[in-house]
Protein backbone atom coordinates (compact mmCIF):
# COMPACT_ATOMS: atom_id res chain seq x y z
CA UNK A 1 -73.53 116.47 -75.37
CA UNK A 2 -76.45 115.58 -73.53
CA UNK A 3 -74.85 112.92 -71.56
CA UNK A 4 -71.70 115.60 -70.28
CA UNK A 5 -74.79 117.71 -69.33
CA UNK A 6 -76.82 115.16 -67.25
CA UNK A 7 -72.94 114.07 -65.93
CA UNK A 8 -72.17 117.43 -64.96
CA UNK A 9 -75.78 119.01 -63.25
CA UNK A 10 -75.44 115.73 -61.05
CA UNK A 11 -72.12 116.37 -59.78
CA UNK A 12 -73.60 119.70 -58.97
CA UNK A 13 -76.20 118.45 -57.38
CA UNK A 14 -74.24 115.70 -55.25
CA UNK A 15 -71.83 118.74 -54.24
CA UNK A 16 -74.23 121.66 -53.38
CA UNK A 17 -76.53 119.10 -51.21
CA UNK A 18 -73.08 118.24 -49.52
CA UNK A 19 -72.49 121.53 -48.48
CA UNK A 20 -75.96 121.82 -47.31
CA UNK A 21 -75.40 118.92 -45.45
CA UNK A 22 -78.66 117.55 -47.09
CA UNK A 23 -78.50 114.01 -49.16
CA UNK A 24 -80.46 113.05 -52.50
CA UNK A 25 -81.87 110.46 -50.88
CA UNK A 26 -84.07 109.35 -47.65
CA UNK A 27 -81.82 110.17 -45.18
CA UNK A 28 -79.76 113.33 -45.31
CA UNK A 29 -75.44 112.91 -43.53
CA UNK A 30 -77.02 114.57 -39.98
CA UNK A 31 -80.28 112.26 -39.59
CA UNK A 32 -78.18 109.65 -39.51
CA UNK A 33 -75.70 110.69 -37.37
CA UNK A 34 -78.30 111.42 -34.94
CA UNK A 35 -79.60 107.79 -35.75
CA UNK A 36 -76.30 106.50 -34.76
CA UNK A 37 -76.22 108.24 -31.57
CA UNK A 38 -79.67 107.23 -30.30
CA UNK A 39 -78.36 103.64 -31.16
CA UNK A 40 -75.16 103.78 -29.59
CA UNK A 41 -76.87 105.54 -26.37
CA UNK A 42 -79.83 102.08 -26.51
CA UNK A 43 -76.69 99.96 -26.83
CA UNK A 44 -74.84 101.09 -23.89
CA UNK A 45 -78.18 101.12 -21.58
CA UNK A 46 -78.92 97.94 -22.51
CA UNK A 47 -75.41 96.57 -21.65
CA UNK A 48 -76.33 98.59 -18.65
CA UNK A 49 -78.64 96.30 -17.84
CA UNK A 50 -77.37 92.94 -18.73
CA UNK A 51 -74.86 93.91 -15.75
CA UNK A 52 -77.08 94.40 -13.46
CA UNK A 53 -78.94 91.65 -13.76
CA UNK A 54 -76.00 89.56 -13.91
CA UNK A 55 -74.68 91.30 -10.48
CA UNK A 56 -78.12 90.21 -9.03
CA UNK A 57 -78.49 86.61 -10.19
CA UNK A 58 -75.11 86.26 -8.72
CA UNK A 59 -76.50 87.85 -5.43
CA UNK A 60 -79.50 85.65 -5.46
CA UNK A 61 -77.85 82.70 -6.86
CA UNK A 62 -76.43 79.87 -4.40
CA UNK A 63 -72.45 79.86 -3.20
CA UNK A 64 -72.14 76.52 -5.33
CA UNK A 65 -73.47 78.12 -8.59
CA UNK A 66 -71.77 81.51 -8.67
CA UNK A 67 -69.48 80.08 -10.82
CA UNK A 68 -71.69 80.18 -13.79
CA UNK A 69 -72.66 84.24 -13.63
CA UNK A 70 -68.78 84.75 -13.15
CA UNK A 71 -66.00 85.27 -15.79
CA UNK A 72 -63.93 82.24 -16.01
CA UNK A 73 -59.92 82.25 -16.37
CA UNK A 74 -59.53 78.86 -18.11
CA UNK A 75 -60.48 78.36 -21.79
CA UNK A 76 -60.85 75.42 -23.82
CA UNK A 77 -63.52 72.89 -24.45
CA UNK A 78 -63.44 72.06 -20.44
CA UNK A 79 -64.37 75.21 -19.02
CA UNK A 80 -68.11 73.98 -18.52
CA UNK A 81 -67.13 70.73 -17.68
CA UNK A 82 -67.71 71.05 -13.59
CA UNK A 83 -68.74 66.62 -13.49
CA UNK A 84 -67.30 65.85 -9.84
CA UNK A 85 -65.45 62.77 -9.70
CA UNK A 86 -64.09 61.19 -6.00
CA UNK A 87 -60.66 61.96 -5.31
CA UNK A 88 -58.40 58.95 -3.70
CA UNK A 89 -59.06 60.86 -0.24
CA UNK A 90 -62.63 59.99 -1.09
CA UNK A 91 -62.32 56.19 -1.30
CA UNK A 92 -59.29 55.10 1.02
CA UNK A 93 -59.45 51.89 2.80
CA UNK A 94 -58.40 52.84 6.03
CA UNK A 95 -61.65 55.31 6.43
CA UNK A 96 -64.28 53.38 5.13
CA UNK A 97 -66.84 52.19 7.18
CA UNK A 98 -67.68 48.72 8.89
CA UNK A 99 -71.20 47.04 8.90
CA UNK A 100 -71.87 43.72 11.20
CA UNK A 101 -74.82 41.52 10.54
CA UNK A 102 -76.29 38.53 12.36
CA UNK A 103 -77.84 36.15 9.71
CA UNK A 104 -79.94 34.33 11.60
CA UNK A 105 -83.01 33.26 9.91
CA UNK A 106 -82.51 35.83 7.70
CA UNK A 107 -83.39 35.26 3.80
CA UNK A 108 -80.37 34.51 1.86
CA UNK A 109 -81.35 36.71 -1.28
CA UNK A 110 -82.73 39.73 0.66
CA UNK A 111 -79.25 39.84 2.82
CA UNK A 112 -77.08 39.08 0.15
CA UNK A 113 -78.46 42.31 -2.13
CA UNK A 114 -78.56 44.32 0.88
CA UNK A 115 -74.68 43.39 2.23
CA UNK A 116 -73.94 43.81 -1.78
CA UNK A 117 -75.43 47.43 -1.96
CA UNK A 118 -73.49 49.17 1.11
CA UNK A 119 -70.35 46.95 -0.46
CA UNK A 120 -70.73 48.59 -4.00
CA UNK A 121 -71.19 52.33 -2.52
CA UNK A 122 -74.70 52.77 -3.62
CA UNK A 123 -76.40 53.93 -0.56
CA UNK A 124 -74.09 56.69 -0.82
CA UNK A 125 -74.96 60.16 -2.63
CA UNK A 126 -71.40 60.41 -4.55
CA UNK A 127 -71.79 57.04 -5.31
CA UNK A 128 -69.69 56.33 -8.55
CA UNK A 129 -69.76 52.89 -10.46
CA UNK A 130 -66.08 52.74 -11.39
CA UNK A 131 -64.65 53.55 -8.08
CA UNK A 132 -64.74 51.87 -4.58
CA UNK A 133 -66.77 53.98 -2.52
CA UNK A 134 -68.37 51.14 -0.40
CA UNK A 135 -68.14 49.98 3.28
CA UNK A 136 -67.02 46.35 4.88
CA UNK A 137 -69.45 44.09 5.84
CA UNK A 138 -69.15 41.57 8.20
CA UNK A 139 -71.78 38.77 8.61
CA UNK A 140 -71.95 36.48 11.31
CA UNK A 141 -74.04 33.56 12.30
CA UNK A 142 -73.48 32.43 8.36
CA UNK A 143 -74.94 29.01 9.31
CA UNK A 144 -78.24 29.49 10.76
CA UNK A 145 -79.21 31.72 7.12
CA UNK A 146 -82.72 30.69 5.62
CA UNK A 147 -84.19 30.29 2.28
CA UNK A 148 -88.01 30.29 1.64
CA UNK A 149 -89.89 27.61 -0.04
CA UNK A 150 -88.25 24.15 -0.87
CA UNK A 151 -85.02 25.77 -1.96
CA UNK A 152 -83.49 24.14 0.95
CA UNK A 153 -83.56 20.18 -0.99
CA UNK A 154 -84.03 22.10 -4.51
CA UNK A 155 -81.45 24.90 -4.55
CA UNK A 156 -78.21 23.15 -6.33
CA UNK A 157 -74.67 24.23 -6.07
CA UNK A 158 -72.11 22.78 -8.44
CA UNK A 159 -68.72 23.07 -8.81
CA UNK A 160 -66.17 21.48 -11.13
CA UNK A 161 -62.36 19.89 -10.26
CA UNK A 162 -61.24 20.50 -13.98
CA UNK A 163 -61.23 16.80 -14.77
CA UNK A 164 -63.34 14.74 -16.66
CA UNK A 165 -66.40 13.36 -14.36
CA UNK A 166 -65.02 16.14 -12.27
CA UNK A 167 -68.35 17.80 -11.65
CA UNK A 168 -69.59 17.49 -7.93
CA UNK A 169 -73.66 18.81 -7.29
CA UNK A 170 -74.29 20.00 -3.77
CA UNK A 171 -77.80 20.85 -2.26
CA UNK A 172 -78.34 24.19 0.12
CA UNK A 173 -78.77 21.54 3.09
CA UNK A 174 -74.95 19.81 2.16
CA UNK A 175 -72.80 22.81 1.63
CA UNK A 176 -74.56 24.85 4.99
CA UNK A 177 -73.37 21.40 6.86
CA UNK A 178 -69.96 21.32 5.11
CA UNK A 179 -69.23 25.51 4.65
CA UNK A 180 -71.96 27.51 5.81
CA UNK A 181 -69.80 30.62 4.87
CA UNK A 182 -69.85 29.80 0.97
CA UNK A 183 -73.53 30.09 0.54
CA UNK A 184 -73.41 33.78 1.16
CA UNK A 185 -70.14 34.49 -0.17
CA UNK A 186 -72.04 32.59 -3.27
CA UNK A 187 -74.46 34.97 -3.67
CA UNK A 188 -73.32 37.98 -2.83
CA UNK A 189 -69.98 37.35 -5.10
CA UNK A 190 -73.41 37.15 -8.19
CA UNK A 191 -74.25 40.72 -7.23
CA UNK A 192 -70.87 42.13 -8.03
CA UNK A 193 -69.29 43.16 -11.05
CA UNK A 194 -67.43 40.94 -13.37
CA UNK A 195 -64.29 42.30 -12.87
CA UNK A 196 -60.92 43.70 -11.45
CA UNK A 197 -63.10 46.21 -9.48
CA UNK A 198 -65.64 43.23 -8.11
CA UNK A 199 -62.68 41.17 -7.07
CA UNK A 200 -61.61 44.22 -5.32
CA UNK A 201 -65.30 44.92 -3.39
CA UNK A 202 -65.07 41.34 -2.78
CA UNK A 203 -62.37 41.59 -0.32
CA UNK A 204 -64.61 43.57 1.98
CA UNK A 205 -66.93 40.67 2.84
CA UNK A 206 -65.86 38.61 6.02
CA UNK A 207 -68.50 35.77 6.63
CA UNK A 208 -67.57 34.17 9.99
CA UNK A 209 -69.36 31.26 11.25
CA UNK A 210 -71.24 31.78 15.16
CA UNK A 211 -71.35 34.87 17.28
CA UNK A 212 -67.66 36.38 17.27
CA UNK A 213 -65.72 38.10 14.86
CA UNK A 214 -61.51 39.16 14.90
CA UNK A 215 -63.06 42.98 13.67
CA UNK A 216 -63.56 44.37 17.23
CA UNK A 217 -61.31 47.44 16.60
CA UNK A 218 -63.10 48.26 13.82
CA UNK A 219 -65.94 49.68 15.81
CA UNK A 220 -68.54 48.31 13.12
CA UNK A 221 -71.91 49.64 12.97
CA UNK A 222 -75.12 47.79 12.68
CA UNK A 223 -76.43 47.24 9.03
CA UNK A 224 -79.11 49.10 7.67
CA UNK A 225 -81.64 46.91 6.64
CA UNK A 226 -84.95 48.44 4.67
CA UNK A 227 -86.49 45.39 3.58
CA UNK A 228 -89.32 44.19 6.01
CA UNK A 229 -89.46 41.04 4.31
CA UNK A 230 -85.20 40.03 4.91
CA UNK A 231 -86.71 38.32 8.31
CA UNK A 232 -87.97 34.55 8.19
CA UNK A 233 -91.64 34.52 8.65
CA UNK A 234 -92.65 31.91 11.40
């Protein structure tokens, strides 16, 4: 009996604080309500907000970058992946440029991983280590090159026929009085990659012995040359 009493005076109470729009506990049905509304009214100024500060970071931000403060059509796990990579427009043959050099009394090293640099693209600011984005070099004068020290009676060059007692040792001094163009070929061929792409940047070095050169319609330009030291000290 007790129980269908305490049952039945809370229903009453649950129903008369309904109709007084009034609630047993913290909070009564309108409080919260107005809680909601306040929320909903922070919510949208805030959102408010977040778009204009968006609208002026893309104002202020560069013409390169507005990408990022704008909404984006693509999805997928690329959409933030904006990685440049050179085109084939960007690395043709036929608009590269063309170097000359005169390599007389000029350090063999020093030239050789300066011509190798401008060869391999690396001077460039899009350089990219997979792709040909270097120039053509052309050397000239290949037999008047120097080498410091004693390298001249010391520095060895061997190559091999294949055969047994096939191997045949050159010094610097022989091969510049046999074929004054291997020596640099030699060591700028080291300062390539080991590969289909350094067989390829190979291709762009023309080492002619005296003055002249066949490249005349290539307009070349004058290497660049920033080590102080390439020169033969006298």
């Amino acid at each position: 009996m007790a129980m269908a009493y305490a049952t039945s005076s809370s229903s009453i109470i649950f129903s008369s604080s309904l109709n007084n729009n009034k609630s047993p506990f913290l909070f009564g049905p309108s409080t919260m309500a107005a809680k909601n509304t306040a929320g909903a009214r922070t919510n949208r100024s805030f959102q408010i907000r977040c778009e204009d500060q968006k609208v002026q970071q893309r104002a202020f931000a560069p013409v390169e970058q507005r990408w990022m403060f704008t909404d984006s059509d693509f999805t997928g796990p690329d959409v933030w992946n904006k990685t440049w990579y050179p085109k084939a427009e960007d690395h043709v043959n036929t608009a590269k440029t063309w170097y000359v050099v005169d390599a007389t009394d000029k350090i063999l090293g020093r030239l050789a991983s300066t011509i190798a640099i401008h060869i391999r693209g690396k001077n460039l600011p899009t350089y990219t280590p997979s792709v040909d984005m270097g120039a053509f070099v052309i050397v000239v004068n290949a037999e008047k090159v120097a080498v410091s020290g004693k390298k001249r009676t010391q520095k060895l060059y061997r190559r091999h026929s294949g055969r047994p007692g096939g191997m045949t040792v050159e010094t610097f001094d022989q091969l510049q009085q046999r074929i004054p163009e291997r020596i640099i070929e030699h060591a700028v061929r080291g300062m390539l990659p080991k590969g289909r792409l350094g067989r390829d940047l190979f291709t762009h070095l023309k080492v002619y012995v005296g003055p002249d050169h066949p490249h005349q319609a290539q307009q070349p330009m004058d290497l660049p040359i920033r080590d102080k030291r390439i020169q033969r000290q006298t």
